[in-house]
N, C-alpha and C. Protein backbone atom coordinates (compact mmCIF):
# COMPACT_ATOMS: atom_id res chain seq x y z
N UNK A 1 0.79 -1.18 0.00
CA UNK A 1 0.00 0.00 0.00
C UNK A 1 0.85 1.27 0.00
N UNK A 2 1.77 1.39 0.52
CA UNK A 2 2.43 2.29 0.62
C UNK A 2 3.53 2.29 -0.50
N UNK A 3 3.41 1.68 -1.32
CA UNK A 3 4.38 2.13 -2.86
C UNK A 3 2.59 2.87 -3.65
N UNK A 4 1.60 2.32 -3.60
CA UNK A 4 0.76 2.54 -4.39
C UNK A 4 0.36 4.15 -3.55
N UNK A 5 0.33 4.72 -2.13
CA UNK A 5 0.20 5.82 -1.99
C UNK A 5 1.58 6.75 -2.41
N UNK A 6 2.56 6.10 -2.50
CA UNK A 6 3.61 6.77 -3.18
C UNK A 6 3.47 7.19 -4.37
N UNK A 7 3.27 6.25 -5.39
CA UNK A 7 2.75 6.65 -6.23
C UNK A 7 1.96 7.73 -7.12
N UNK A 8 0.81 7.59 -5.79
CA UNK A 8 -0.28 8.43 -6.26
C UNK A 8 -0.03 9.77 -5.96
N UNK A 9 0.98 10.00 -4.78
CA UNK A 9 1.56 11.53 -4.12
C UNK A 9 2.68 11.41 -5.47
N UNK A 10 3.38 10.40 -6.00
CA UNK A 10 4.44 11.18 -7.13
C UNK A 10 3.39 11.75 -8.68
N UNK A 11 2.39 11.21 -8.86
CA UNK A 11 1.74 11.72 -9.79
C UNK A 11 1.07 12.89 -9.26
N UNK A 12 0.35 12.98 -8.00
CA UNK A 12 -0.09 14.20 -8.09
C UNK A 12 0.24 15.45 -7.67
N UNK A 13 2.19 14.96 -7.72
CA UNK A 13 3.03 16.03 -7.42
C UNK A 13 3.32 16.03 -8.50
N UNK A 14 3.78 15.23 -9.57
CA UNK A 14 3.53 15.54 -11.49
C UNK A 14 2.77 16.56 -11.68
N UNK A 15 1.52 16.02 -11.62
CA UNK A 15 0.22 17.12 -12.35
C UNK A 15 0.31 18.08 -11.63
N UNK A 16 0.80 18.51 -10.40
CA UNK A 16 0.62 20.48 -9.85
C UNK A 16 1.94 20.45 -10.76
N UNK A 17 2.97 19.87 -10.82
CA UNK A 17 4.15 20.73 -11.63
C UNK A 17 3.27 21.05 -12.78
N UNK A 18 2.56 20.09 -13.74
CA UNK A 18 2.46 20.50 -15.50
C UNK A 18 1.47 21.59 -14.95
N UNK A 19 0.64 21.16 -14.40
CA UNK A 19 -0.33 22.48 -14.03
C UNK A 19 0.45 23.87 -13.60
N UNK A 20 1.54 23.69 -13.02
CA UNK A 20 2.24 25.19 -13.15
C UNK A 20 2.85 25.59 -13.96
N UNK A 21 3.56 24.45 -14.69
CA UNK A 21 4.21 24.66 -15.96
C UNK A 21 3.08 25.60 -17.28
N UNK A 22 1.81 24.55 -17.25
CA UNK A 22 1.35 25.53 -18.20
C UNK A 22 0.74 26.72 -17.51
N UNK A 23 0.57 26.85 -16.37
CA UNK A 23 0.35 28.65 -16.65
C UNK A 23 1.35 29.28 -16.23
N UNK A 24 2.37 29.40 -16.01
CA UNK A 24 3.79 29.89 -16.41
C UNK A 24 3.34 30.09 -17.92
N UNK A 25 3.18 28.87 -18.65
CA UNK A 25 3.57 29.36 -20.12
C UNK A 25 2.06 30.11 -20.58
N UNK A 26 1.17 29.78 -20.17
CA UNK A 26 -0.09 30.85 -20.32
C UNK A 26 -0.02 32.48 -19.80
N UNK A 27 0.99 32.30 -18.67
CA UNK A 27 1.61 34.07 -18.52
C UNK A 27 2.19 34.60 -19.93
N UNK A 28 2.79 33.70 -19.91
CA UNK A 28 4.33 33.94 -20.91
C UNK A 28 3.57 34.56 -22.15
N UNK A 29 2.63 33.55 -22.64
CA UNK A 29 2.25 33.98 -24.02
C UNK A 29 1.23 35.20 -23.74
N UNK A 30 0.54 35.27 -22.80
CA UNK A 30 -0.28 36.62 -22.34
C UNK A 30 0.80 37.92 -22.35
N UNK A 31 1.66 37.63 -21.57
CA UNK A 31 2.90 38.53 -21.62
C UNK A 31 3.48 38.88 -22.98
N UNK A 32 4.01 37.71 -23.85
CA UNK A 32 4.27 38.45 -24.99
C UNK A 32 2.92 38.73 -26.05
N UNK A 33 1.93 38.16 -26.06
CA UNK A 33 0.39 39.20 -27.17
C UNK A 33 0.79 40.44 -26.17
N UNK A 34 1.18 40.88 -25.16
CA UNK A 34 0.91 42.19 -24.83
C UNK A 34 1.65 43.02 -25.05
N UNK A 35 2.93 42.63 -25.29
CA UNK A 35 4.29 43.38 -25.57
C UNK A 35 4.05 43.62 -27.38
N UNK A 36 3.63 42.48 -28.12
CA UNK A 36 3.29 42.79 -29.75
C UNK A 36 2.22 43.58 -29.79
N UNK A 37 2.02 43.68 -29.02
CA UNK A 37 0.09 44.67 -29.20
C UNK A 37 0.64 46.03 -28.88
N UNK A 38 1.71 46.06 -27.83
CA UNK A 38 2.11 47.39 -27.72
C UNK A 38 3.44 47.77 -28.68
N UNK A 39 4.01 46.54 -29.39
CA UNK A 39 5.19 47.27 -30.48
C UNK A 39 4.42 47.54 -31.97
N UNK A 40 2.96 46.81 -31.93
CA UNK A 40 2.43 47.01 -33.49
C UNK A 40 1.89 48.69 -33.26
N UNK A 41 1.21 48.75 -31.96
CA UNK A 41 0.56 50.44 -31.95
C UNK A 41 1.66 50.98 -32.06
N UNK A 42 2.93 51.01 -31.07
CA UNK A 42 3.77 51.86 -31.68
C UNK A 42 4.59 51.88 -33.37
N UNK A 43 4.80 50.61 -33.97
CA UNK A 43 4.73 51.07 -34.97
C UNK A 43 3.75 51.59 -36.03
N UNK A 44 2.72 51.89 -35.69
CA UNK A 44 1.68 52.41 -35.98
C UNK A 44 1.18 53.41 -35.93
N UNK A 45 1.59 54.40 -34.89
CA UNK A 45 1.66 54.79 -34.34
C UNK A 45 3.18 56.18 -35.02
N UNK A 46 4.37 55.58 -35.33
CA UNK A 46 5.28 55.52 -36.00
C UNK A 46 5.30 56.18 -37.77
N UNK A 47 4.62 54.78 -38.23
CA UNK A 47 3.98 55.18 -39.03
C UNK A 47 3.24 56.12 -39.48
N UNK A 48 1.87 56.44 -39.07
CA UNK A 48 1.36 57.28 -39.29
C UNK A 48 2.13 59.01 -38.98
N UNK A 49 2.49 59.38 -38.02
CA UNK A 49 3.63 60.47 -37.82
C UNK A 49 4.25 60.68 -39.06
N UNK A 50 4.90 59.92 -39.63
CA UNK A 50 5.94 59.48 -41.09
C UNK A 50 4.76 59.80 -42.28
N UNK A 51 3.64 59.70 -42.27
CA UNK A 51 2.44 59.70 -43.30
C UNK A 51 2.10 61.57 -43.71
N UNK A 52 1.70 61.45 -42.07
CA UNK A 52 1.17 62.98 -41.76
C UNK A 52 2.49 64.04 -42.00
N UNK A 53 3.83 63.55 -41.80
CA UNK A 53 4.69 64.55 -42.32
C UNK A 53 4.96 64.79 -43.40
N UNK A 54 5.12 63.76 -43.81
CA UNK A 54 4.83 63.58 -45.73
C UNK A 54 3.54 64.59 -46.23
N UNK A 55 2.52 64.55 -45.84
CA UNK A 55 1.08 65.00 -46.39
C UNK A 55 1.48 66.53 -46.30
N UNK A 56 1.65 66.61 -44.87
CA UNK A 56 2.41 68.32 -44.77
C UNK A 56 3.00 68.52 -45.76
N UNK A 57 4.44 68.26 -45.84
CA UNK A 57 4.98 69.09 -46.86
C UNK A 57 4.70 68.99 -47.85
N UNK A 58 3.96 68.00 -48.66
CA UNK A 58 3.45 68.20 -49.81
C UNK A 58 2.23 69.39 -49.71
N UNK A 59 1.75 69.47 -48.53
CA UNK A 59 0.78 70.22 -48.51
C UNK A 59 1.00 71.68 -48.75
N UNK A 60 2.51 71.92 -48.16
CA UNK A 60 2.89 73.16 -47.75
C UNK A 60 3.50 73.47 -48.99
N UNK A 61 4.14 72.39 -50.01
CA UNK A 61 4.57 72.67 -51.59
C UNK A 61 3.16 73.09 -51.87
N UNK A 62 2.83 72.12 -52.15
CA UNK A 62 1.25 73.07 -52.98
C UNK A 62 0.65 73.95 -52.48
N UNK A 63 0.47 74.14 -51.46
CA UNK A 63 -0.24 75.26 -50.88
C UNK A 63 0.54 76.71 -50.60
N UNK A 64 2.17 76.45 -50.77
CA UNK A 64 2.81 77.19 -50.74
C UNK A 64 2.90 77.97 -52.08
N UNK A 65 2.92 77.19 -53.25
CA UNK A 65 2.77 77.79 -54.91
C UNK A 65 2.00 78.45 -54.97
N UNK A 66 0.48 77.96 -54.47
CA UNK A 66 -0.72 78.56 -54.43
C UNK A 66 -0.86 80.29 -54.22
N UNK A 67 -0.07 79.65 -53.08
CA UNK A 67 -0.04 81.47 -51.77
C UNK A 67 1.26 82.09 -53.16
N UNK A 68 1.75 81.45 -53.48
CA UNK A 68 2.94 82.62 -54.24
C UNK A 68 1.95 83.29 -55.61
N UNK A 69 1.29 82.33 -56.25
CA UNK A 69 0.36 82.59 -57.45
C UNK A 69 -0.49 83.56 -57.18
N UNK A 70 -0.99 83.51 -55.69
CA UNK A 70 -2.24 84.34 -55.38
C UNK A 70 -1.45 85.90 -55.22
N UNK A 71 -0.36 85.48 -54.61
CA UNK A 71 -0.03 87.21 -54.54
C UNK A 71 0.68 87.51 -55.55
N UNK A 72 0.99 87.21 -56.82
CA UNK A 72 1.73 87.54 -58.07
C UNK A 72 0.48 88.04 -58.60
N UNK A 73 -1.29 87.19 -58.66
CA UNK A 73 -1.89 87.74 -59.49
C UNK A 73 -2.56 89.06 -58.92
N UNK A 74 -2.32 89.07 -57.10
CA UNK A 74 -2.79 90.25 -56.75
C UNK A 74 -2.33 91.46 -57.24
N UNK A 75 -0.67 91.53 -57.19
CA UNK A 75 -0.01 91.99 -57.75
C UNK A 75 0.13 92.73 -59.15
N UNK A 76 -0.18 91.80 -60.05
CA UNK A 76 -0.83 92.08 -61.40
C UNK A 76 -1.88 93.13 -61.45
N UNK A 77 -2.94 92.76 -60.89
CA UNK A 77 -3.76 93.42 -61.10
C UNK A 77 -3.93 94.23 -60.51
N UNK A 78 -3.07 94.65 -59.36
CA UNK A 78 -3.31 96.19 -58.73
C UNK A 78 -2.27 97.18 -59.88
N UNK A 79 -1.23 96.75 -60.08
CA UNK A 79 -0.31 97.21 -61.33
C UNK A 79 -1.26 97.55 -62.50
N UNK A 80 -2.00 96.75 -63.00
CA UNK A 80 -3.50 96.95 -64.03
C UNK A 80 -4.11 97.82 -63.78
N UNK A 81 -4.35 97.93 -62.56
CA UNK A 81 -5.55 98.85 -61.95
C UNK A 81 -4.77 100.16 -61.94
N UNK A 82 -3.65 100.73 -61.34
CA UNK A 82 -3.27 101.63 -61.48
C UNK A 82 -2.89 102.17 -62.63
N UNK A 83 -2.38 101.16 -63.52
CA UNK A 83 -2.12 101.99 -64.85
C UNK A 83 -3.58 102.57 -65.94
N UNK A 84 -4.27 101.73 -65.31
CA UNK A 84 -6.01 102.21 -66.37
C UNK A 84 -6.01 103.02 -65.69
N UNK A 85 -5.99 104.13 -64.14
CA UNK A 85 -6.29 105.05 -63.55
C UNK A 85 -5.46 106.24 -63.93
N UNK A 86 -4.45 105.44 -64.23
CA UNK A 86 -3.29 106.95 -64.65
C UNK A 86 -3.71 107.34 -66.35
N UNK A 87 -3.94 105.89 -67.20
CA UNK A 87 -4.68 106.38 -68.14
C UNK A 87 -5.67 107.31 -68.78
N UNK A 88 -6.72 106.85 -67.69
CA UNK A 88 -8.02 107.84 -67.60
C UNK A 88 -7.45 108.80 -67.55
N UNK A 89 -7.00 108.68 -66.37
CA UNK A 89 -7.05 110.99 -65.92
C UNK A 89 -5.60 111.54 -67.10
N UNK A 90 -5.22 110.73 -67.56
CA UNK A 90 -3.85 111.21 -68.58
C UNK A 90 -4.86 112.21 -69.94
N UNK A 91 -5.84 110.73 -69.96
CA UNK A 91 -6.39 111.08 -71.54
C UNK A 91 -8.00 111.13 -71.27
N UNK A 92 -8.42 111.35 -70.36
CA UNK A 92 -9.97 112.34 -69.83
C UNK A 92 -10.28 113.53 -70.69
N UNK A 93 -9.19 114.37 -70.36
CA UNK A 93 -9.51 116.12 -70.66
C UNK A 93 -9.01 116.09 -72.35
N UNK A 94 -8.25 115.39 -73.04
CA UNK A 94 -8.90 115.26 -74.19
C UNK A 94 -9.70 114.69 -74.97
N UNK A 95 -10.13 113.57 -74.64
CA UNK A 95 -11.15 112.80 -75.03
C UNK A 95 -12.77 113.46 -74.59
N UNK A 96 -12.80 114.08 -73.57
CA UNK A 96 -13.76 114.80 -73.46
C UNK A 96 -13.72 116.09 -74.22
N UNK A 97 -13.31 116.69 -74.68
CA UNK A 97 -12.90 118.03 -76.12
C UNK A 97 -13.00 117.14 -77.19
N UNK A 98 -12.90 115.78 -77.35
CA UNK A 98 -13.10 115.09 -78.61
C UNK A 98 -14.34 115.25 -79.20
N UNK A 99 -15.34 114.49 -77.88
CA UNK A 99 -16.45 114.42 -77.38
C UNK A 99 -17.43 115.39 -77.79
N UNK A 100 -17.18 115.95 -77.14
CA UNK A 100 -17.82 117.90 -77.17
C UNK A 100 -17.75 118.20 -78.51
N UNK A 101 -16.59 118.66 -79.22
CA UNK A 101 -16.87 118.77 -80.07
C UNK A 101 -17.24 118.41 -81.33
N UNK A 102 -17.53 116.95 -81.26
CA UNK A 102 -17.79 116.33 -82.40
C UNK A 102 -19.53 115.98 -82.21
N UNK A 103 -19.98 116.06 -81.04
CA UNK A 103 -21.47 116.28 -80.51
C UNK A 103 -22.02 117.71 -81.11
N UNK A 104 -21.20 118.66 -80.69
CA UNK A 104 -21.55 120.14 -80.73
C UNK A 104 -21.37 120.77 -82.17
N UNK A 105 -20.39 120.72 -83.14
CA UNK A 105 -19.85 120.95 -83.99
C UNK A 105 -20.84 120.43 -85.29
N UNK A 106 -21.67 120.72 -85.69
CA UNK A 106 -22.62 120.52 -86.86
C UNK A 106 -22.44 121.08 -87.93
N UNK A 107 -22.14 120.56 -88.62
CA UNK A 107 -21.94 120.99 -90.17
C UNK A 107 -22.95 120.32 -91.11
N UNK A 108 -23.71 121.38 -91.36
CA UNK A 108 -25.01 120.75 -92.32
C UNK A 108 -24.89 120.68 -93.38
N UNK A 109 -25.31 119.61 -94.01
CA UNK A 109 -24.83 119.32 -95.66
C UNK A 109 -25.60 118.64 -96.16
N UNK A 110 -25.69 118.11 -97.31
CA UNK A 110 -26.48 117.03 -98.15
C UNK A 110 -26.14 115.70 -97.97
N UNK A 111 -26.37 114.95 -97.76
CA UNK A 111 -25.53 113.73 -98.20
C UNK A 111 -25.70 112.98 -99.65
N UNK A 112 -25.00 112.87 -99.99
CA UNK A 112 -24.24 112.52 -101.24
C UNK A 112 -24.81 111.85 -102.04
N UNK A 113 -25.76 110.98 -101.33
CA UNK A 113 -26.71 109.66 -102.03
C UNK A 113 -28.14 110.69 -102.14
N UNK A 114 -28.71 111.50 -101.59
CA UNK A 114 -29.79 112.13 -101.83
C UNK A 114 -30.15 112.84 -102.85
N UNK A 115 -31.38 112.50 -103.70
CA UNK A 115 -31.22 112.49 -104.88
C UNK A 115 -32.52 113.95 -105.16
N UNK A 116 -32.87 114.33 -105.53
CA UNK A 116 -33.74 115.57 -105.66
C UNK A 116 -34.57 114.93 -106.99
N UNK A 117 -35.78 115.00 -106.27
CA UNK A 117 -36.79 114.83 -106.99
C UNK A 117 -37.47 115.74 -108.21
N UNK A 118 -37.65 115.59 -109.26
CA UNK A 118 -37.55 116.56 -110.22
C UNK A 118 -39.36 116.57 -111.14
């Protein structure tokens, strides 16, 4: 009897070892899904940073051309604008004497095709 209670105390000092053995290794693998879960967010994490800096400066190229285009054409056209203003008032006071007198100035005549009825 006492080899067969030996026995039964060496097996069911076996089974608490495997029973600790596997959750040791049920830590283990809990432990590392948690360490990959936290190196995939950070490269992810990583990543995206690397995405969004990229997007910027492309953003800031194009949007930077943009801003240069917008104030070249502002530019333009205030240059436009001032020169039609210096125009006007250059050539106003004769174009208005053009005006005037080609309104005012009547010279009555026949015209040429009018034929007199006889």
């Amino acid at each position: 009897m006492t080899s067969q209670s030996q026995g039964i105390q060496q097996l069911l000092q076996a089974e608490k070892r495997a029973k600790d053995k596997l959750e040791e290794a049920k830590k283990r693998k809990g432990k590392r899904l948690k360490q990959a879960k936290e190196e995939a967010i950070a490269e992810i994490d990583h990543y995206r940073l690397q995405r969004e800096k990229e997007f910027r400066n492309k953003q800031t190229n194009v949007m930077g051309s943009q801003g240069n285009l917008s104030a070249k054409i502002e530019e333009q056209t205030t240059e436009t604008v001032r020169n039609l203003a210096s125009s006007y008032h250059k050539n106003m006071e004769s174009m208005m004497k053009k005006l005037l007198s080609t309104i005012c100035d009547i010279n009555p005549e026949v015209h040429p095709n009018f034929r007199h009825a006889v």
